[in-house]
N, C-alpha and C. Protein backbone atom coordinates (compact mmCIF):
# COMPACT_ATOMS: atom_id res chain seq x y z
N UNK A 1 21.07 3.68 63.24
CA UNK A 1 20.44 3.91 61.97
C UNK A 1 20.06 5.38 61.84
N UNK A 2 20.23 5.61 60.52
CA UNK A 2 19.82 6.69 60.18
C UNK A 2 18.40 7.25 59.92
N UNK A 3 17.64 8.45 60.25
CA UNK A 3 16.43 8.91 59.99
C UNK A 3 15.82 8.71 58.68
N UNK A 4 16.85 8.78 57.88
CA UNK A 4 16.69 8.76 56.41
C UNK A 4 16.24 7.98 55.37
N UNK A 5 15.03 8.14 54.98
CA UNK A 5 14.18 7.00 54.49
C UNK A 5 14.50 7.14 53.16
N UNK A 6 15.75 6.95 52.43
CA UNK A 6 15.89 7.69 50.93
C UNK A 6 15.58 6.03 50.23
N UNK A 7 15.90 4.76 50.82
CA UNK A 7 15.77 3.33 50.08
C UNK A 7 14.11 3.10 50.43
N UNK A 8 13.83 3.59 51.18
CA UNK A 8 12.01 3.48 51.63
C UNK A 8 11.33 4.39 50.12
N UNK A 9 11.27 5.32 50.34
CA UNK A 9 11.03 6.47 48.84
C UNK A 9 11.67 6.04 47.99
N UNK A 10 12.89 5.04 47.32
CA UNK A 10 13.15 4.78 45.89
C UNK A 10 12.58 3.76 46.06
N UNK A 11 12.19 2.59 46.69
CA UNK A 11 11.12 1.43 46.23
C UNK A 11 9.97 1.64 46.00
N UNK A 12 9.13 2.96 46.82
CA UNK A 12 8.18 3.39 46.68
C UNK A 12 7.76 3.53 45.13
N UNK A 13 8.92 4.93 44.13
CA UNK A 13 8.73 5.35 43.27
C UNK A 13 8.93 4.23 42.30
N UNK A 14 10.05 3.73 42.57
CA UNK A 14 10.06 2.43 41.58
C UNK A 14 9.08 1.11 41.31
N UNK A 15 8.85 1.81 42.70
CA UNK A 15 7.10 0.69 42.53
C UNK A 15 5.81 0.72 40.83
N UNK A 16 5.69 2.09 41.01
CA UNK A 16 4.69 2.30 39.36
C UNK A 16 5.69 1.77 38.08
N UNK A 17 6.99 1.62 38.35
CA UNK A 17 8.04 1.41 37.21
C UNK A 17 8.10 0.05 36.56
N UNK A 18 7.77 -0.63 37.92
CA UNK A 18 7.73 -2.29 38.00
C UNK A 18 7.29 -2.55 36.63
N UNK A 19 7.48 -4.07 35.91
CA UNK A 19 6.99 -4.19 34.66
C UNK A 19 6.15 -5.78 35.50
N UNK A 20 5.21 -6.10 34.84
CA UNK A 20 3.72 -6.83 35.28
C UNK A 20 3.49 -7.65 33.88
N UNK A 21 4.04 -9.20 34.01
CA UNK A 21 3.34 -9.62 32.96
C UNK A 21 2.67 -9.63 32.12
N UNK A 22 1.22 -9.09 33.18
CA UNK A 22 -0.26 -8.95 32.09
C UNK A 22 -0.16 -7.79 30.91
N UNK A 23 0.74 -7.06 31.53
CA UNK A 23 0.87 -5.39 30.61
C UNK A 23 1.29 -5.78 29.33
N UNK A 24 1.72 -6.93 29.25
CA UNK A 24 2.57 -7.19 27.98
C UNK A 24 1.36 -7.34 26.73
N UNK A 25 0.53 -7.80 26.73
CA UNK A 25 -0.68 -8.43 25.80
C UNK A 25 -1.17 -6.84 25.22
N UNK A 26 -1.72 -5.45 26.75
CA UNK A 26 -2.07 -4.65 26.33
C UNK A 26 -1.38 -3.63 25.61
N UNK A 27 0.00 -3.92 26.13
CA UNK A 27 0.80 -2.90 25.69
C UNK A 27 0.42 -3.30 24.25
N UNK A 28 1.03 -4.47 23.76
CA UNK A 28 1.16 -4.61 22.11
C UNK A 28 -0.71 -4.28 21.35
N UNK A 29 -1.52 -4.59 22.25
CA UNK A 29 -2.78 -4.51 21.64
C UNK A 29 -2.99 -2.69 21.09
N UNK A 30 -2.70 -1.88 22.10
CA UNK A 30 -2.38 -0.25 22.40
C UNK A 30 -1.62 0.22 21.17
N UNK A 31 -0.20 -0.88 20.87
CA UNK A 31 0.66 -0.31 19.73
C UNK A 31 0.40 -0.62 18.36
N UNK A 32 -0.18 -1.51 18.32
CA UNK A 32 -0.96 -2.33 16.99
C UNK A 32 -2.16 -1.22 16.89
N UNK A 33 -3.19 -0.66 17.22
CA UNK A 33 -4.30 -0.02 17.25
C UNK A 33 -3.52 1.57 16.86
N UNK A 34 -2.49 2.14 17.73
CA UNK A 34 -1.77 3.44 17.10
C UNK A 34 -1.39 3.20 15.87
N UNK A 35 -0.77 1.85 15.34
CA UNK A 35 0.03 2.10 14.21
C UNK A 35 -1.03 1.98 13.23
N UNK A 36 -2.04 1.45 13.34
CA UNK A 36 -3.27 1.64 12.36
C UNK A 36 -3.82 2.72 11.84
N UNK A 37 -4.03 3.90 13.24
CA UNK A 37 -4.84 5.05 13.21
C UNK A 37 -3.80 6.10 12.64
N UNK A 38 -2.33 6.14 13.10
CA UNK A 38 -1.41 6.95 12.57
C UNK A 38 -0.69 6.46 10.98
N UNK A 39 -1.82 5.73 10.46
CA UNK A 39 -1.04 6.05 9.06
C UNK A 39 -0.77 6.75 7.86
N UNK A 40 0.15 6.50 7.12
CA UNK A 40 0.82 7.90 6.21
C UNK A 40 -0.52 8.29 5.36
N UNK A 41 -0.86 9.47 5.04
CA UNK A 41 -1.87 9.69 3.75
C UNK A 41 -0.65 9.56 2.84
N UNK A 42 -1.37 9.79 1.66
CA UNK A 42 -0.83 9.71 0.32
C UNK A 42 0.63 10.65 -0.02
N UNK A 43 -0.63 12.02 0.20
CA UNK A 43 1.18 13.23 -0.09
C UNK A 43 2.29 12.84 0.95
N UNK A 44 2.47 11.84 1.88
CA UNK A 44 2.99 11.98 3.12
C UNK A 44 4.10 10.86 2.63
N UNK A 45 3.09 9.99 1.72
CA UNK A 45 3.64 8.56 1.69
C UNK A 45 4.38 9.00 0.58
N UNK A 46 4.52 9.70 -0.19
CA UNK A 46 4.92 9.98 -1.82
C UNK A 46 5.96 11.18 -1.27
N UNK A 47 6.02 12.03 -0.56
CA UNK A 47 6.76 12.76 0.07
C UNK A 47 7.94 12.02 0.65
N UNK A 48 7.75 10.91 1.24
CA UNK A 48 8.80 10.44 1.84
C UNK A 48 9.23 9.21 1.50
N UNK A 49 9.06 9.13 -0.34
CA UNK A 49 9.60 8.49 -0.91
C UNK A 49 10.56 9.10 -1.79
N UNK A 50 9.96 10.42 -2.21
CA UNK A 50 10.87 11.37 -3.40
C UNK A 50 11.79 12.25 -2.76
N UNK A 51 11.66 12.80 -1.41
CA UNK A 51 12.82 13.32 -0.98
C UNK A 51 14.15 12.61 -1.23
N UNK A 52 14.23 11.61 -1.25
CA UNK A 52 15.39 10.62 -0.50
C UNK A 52 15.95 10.37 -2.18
N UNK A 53 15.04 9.83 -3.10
CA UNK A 53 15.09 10.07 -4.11
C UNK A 53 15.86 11.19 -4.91
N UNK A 54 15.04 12.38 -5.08
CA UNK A 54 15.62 13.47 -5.93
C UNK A 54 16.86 13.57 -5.08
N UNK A 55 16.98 13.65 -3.36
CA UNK A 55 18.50 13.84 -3.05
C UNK A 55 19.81 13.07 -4.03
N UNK A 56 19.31 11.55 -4.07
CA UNK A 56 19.96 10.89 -4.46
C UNK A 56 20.59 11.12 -5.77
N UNK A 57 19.32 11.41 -6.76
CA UNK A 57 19.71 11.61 -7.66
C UNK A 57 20.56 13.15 -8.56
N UNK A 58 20.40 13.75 -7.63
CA UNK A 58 20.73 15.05 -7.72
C UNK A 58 22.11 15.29 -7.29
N UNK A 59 22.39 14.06 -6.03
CA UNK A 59 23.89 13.78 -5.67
C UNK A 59 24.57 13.20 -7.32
N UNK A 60 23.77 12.10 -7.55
CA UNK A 60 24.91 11.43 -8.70
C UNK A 60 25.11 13.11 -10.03
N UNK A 61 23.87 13.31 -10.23
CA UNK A 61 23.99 14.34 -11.22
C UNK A 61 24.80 14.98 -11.20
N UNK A 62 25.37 16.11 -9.97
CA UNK A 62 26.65 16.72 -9.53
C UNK A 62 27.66 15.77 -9.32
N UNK A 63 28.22 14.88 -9.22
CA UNK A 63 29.20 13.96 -9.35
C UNK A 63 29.09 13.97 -10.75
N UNK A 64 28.49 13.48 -11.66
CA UNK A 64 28.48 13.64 -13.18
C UNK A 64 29.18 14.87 -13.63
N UNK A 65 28.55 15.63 -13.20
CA UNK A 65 28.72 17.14 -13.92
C UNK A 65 30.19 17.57 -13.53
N UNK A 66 30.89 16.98 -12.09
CA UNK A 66 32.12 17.62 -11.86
C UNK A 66 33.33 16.72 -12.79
N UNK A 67 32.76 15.57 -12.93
CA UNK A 67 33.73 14.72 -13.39
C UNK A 67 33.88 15.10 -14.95
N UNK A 68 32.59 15.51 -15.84
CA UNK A 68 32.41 15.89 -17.30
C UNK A 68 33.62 17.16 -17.20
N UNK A 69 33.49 17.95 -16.32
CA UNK A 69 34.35 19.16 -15.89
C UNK A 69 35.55 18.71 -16.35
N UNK A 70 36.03 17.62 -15.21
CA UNK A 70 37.79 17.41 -15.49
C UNK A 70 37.66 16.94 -16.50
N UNK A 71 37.33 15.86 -17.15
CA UNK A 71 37.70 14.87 -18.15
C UNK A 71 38.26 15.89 -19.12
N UNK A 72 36.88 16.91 -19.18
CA UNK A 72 36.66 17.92 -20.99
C UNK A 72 38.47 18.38 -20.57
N UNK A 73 38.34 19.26 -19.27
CA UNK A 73 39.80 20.09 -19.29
C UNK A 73 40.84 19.46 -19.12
N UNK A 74 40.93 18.00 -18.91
CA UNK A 74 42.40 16.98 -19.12
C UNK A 74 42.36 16.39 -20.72
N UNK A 75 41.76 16.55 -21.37
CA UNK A 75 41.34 16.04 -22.73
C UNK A 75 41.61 17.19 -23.34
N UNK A 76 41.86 18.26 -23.15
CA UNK A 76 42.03 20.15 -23.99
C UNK A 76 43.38 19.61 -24.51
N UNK A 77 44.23 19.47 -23.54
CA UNK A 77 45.82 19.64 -24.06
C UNK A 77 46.25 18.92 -24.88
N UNK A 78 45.70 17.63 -24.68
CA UNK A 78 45.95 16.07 -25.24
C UNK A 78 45.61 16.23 -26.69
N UNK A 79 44.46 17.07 -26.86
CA UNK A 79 43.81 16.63 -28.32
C UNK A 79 45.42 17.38 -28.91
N UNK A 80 45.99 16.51 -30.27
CA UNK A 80 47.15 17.41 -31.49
C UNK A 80 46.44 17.01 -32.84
N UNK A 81 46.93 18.06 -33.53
CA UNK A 81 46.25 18.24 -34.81
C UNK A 81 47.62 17.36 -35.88
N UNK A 82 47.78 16.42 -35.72
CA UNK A 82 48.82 15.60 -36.70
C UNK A 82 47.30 14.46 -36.75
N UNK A 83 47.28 13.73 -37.62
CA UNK A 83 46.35 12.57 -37.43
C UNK A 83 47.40 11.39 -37.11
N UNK A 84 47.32 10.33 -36.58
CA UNK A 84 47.39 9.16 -36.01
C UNK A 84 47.75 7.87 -37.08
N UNK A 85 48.80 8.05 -37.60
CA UNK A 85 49.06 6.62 -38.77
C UNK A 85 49.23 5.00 -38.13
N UNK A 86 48.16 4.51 -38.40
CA UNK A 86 48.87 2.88 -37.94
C UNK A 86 48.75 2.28 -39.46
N UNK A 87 49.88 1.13 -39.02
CA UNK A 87 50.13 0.21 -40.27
C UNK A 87 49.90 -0.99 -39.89
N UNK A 88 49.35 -1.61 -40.65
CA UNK A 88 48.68 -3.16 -40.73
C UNK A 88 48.53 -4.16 -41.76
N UNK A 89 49.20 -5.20 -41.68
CA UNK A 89 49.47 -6.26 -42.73
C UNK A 89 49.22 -4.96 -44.29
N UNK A 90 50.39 -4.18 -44.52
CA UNK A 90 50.47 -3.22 -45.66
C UNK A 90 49.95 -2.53 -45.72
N UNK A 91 48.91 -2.19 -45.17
CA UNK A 91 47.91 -0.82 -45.74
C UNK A 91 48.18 -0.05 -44.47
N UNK A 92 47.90 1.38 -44.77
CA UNK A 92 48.20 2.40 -44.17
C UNK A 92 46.77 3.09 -43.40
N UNK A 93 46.85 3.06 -42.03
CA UNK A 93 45.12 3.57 -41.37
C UNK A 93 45.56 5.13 -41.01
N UNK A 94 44.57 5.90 -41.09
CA UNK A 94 44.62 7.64 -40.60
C UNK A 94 43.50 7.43 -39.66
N UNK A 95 44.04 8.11 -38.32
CA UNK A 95 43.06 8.43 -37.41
C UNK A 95 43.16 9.74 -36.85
N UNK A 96 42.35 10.43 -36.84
CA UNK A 96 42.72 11.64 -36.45
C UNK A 96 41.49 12.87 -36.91
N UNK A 97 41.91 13.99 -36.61
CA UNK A 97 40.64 15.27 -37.18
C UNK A 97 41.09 15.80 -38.26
């Protein structure tokens, strides 16, 4: 055998690591009591509701605005200055500018 106590010293350290039934009750009592004391104030709570928000909406707005872009400049060429005749049971319709 070897001198080398390296499995003696990792049970050792792993010893404080151990998890212990009873810890379970305090742990949650410990995390229930933080989440009480750490809660949002107001600007905090309203802050981290409107960020996410104005992003959002500020995304669709630029999606709006690029799409108004193409439509207007695929709609330039298309518009012709003849007006549009349909005929229907005899009478004659004008559509057009």
């Amino acid at each position: 055998m070897s001198e080398d106590r390296f499995l003696e010293r990792l049970r050792g350290d792993a010893q404080k690591l151990r998890y212990e039934p009873g810890d379970a009750t305090l742990t949650r009592l410990a995390a229930k009591i933080r989440a009480r004391i750490n809660q949002p104030s107001v600007p905090q709570l309203i802050a981290g509701w409107f960020r996410p928000l104005a992003a959002s909406l500020g995304a669709v707005g630029l999606a709006a605005c690029i799409g108004l872009f193409f439509v207007d400049r695929s709609d330039a060429g298309s518009v012709s200055a003849d007006p549009i005749e349909i005929s229907m049971a005899g009478d004659v319709y004008s559509v057009g500018p």
